[in-house]
PDB file of N, CA and C in Angstrom:
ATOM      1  N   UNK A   1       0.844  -1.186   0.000  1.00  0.00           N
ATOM      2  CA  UNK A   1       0.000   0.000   0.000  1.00  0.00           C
ATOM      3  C   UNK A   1       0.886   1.245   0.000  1.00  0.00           C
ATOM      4  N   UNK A   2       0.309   2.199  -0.874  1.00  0.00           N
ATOM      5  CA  UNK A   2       1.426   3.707  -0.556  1.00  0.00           C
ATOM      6  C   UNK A   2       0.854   4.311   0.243  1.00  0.00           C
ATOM      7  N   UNK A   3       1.766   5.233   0.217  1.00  0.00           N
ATOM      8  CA  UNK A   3       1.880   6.189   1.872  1.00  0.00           C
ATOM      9  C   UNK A   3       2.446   7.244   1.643  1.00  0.00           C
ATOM     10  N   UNK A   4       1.705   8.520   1.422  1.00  0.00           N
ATOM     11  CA  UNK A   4       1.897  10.084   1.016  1.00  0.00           C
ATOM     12  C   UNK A   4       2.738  10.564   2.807  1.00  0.00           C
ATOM     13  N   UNK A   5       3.372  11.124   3.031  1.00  0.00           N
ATOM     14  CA  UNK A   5       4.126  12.246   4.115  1.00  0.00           C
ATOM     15  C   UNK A   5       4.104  13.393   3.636  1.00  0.00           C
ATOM     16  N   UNK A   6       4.018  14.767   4.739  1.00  0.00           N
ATOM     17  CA  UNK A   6       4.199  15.604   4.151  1.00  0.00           C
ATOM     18  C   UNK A   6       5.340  16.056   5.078  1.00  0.00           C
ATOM     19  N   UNK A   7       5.874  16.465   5.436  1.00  0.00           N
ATOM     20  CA  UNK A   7       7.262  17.401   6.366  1.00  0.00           C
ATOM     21  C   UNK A   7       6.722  18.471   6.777  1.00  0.00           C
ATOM     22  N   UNK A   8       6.350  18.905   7.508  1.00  0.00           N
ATOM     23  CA  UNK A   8       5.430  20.105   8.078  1.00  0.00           C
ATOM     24  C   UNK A   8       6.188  20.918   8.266  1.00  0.00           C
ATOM     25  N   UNK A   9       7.769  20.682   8.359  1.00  0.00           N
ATOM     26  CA  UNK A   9       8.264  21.728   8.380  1.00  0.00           C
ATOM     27  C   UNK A   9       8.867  22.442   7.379  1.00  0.00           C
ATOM     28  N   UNK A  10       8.702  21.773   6.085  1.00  0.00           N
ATOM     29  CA  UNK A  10       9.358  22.346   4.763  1.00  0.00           C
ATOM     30  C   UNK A  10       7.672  22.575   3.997  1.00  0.00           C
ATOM     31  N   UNK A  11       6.384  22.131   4.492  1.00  0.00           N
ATOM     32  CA  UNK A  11       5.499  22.358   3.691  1.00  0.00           C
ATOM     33  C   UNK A  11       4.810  24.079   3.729  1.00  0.00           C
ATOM     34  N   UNK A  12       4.310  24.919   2.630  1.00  0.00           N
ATOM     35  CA  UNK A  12       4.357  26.272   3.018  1.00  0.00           C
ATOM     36  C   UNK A  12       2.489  26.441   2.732  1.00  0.00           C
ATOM     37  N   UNK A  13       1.767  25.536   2.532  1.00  0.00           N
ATOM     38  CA  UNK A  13       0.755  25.356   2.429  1.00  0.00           C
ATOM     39  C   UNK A  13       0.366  25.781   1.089  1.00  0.00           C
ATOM     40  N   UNK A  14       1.169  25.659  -0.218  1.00  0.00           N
ATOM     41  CA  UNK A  14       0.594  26.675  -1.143  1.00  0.00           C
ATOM     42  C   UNK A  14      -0.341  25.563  -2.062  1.00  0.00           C
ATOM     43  N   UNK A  15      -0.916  24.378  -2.047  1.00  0.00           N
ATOM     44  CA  UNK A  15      -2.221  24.095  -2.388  1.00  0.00           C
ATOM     45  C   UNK A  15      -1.600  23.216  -3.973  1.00  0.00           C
ATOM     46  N   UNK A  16      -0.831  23.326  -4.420  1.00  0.00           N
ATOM     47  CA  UNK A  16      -0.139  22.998  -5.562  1.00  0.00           C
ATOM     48  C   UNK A  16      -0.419  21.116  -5.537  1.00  0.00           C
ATOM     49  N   UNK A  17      -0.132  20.524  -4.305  1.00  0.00           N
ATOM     50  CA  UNK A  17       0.057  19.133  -4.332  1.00  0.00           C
ATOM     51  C   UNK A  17      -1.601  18.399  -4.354  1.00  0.00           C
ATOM     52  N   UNK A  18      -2.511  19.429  -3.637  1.00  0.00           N
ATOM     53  CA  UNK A  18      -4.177  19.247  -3.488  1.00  0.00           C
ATOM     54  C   UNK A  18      -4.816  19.122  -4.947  1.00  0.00           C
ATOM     55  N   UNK A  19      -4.192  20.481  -5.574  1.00  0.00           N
ATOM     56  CA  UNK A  19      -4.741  20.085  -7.302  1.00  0.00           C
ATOM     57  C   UNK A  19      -3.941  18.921  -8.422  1.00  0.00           C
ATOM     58  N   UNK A  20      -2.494  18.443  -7.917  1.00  0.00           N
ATOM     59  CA  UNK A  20      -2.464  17.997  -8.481  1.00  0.00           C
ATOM     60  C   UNK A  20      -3.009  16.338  -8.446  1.00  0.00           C
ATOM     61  N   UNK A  21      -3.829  16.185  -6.823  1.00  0.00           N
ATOM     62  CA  UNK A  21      -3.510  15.007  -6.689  1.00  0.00           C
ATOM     63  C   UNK A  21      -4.811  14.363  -7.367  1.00  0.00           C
ATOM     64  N   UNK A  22      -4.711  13.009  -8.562  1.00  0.00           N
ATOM     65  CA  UNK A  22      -6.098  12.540  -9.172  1.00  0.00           C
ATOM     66  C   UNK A  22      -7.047  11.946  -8.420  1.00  0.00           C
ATOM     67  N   UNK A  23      -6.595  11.635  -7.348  1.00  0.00           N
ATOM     68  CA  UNK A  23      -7.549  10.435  -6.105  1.00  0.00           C
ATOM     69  C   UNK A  23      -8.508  11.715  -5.009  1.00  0.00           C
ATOM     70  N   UNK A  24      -7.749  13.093  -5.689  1.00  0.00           N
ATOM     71  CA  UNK A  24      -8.292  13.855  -4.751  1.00  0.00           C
ATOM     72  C   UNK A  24      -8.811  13.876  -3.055  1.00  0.00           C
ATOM     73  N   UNK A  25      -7.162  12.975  -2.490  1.00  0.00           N
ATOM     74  CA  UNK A  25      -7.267  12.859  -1.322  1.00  0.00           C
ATOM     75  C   UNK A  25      -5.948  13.762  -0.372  1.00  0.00           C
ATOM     76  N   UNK A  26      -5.819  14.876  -0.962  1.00  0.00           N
ATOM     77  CA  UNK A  26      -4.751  15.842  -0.134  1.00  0.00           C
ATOM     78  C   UNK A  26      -5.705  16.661  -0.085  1.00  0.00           C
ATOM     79  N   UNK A  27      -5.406  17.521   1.441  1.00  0.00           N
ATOM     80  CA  UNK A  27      -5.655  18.721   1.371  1.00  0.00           C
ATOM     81  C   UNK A  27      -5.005  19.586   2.436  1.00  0.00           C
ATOM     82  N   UNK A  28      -5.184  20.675   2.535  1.00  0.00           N
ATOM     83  CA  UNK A  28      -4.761  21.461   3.371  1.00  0.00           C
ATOM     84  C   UNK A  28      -5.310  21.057   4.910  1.00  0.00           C
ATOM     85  N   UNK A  29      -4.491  21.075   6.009  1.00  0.00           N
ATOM     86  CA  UNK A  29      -4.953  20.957   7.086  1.00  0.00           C
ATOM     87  C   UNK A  29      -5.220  22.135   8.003  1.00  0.00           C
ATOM     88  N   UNK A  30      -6.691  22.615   7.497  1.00  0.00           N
ATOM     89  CA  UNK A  30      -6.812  23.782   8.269  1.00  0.00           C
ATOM     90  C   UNK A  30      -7.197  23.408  10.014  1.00  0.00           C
ATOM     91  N   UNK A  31      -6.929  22.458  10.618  1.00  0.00           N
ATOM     92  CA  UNK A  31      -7.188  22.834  12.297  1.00  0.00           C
ATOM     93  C   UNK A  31      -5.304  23.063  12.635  1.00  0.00           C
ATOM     94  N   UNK A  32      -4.629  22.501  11.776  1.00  0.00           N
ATOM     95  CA  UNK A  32      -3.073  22.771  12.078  1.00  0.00           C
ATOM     96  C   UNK A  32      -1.963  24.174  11.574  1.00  0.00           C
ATOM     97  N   UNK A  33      -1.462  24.788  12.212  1.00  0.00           N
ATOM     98  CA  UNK A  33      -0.631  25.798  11.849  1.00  0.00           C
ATOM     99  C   UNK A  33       0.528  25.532  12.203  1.00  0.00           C
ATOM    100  N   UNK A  34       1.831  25.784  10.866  1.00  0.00           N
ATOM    101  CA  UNK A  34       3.111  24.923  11.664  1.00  0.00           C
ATOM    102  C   UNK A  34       3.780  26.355  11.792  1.00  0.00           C
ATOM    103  N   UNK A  35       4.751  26.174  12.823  1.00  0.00           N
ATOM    104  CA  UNK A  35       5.970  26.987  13.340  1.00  0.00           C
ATOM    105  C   UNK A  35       6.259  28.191  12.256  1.00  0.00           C
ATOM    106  N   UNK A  36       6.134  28.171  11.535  1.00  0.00           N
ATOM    107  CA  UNK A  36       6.160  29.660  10.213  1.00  0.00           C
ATOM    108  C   UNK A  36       4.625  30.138   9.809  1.00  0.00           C
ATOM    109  N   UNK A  37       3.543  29.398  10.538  1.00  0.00           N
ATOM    110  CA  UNK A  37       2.793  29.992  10.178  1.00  0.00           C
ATOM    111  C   UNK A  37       1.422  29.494   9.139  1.00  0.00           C
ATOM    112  N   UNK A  38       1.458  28.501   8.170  1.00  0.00           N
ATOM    113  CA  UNK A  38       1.307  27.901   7.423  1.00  0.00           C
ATOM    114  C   UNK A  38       0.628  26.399   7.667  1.00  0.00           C
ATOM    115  N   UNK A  39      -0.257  26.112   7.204  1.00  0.00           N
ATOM    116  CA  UNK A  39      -1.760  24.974   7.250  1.00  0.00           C
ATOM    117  C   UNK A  39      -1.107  24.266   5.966  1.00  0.00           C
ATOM    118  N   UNK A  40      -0.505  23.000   6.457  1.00  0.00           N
ATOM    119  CA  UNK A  40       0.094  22.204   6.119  1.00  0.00           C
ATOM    120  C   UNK A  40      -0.732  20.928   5.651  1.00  0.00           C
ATOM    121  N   UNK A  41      -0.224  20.491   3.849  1.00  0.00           N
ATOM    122  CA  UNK A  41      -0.661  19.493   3.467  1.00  0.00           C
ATOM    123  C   UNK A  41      -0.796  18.226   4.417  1.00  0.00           C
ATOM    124  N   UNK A  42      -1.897  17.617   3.574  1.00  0.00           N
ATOM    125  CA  UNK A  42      -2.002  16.058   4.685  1.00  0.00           C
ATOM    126  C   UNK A  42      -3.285  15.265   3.780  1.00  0.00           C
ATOM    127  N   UNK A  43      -2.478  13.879   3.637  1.00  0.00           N
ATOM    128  CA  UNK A  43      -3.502  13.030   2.986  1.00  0.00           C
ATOM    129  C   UNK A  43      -4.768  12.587   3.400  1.00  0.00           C
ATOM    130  N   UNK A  44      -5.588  12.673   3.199  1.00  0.00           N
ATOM    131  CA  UNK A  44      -7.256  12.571   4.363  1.00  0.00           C
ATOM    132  C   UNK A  44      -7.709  10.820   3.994  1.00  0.00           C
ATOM    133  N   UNK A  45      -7.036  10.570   3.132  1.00  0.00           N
ATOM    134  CA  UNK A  45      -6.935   8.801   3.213  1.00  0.00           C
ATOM    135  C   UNK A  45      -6.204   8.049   2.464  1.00  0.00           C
ATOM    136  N   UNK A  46      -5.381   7.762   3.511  1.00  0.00           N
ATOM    137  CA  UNK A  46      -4.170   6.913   2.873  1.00  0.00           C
ATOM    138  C   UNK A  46      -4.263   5.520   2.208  1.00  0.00           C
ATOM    139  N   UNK A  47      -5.450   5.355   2.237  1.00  0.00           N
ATOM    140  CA  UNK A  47      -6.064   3.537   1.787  1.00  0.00           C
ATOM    141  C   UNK A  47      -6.503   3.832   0.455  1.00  0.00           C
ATOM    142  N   UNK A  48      -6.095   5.119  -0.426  1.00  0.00           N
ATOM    143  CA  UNK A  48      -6.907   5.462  -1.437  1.00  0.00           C
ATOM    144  C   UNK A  48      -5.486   5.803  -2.588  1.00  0.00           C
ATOM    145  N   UNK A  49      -4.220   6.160  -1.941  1.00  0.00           N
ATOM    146  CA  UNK A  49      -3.466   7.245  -2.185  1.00  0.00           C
ATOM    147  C   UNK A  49      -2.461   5.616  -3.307  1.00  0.00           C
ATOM    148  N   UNK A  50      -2.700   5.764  -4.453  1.00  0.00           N
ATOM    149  CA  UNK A  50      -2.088   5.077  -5.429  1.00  0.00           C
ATOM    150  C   UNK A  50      -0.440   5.365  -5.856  1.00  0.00           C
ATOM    151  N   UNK A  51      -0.425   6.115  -5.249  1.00  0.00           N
ATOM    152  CA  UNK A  51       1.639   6.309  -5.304  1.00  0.00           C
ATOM    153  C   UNK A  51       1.991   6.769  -6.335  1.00  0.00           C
ATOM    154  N   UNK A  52       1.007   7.587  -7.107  1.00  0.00           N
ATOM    155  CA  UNK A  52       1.271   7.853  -8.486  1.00  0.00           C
ATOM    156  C   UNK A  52       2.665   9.450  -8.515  1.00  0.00           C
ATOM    157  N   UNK A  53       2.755   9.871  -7.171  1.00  0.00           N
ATOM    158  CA  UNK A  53       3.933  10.719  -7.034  1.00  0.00           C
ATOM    159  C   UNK A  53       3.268  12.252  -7.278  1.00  0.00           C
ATOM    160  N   UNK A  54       2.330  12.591  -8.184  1.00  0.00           N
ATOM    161  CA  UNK A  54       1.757  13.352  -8.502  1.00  0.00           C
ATOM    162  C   UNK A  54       1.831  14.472  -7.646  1.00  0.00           C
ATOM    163  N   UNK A  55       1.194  14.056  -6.272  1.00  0.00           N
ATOM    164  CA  UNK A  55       1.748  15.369  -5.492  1.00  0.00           C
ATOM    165  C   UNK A  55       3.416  15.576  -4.973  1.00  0.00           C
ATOM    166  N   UNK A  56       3.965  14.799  -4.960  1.00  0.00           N
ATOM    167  CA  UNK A  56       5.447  15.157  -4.553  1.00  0.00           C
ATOM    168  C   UNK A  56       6.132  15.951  -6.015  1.00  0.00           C
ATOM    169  N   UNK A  57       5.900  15.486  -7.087  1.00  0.00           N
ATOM    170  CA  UNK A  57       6.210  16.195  -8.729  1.00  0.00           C
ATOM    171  C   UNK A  57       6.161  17.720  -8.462  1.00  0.00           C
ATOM    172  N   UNK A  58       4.559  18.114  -7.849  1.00  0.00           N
ATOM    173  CA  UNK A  58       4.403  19.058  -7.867  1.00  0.00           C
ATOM    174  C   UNK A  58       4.882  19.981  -6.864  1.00  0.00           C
ATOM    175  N   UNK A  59       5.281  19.613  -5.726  1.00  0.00           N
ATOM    176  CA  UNK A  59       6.249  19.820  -4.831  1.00  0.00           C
ATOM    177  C   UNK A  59       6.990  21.276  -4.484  1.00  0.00           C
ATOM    178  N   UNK A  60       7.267  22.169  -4.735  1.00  0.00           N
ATOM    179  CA  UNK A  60       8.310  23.406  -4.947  1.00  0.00           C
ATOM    180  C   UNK A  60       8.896  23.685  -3.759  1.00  0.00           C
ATOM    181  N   UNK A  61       9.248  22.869  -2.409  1.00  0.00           N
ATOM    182  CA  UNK A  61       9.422  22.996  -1.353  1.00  0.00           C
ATOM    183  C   UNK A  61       9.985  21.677  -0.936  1.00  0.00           C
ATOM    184  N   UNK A  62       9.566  20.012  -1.943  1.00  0.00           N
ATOM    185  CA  UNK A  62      10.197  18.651  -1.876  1.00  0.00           C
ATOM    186  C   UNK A  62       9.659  18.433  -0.320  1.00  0.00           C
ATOM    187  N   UNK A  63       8.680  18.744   0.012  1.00  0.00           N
ATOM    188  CA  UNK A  63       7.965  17.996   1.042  1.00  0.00           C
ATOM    189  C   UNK A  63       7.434  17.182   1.439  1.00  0.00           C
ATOM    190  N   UNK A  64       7.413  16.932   0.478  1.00  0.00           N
ATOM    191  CA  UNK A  64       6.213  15.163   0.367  1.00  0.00           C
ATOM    192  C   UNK A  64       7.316  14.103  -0.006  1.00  0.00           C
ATOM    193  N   UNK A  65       6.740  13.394   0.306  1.00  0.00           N
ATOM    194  CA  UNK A  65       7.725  11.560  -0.300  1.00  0.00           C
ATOM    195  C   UNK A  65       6.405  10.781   0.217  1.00  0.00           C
ATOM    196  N   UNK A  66       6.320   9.598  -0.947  1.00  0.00           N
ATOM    197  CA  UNK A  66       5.579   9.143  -1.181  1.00  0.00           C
ATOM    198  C   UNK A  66       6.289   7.887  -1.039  1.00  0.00           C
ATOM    199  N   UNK A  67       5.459   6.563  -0.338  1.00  0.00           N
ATOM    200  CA  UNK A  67       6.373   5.357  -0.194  1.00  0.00           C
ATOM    201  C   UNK A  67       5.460   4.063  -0.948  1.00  0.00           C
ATOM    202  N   UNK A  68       6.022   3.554  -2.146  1.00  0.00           N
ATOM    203  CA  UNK A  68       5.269   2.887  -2.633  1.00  0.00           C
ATOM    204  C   UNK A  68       5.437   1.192  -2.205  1.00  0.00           C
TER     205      UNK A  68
END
C-alpha cells in the first residue's frame, strides 16, 4: 500500500500538491498551523493514495515523499 508524508516543516501550504492530486485525497490541514505559520498538506486517506507521485512532482518545497 502507498503512503503520502508531508514534512510540516518544509510544507508552506501553497495548495499545488491538493490540485495535483487525481484520487483527490490531499488537502490542506486547516485545524493545524506549523511553526512559520502555514496549514500544512495532509492526505485525508491513505487507503486510497495510489503512489502515483503526482503530489510530490508538484512539490516546490520537496515535502512530500511518497512510499510505494
Amino acid at each position: 500500500m502507498a503512503k503520502m508524508i508531508v514534512d510540516d516543516q518544509f510544507c508552506k501550504g501553497c495548495g499545488l500538491c491538493v490540485e495535483a492530486c487525481p484520487q483527490h485525497i490531499v488537502e490542506l490541514d486547516q485545524d493545524t498551523i506549523t511553526e512559520k505559520g502555514y496549514h500544512p498538506a495532509h492526505c485525508i486517506d491513505q487507503s486510497k493514495c495510489t503512489g502515483c507521485i503526482s503530489c510530490a512532482t508538484m512539490c516546490p518545497d520537496v515535502a512530500i515523499t511518497v512510499w510505494r
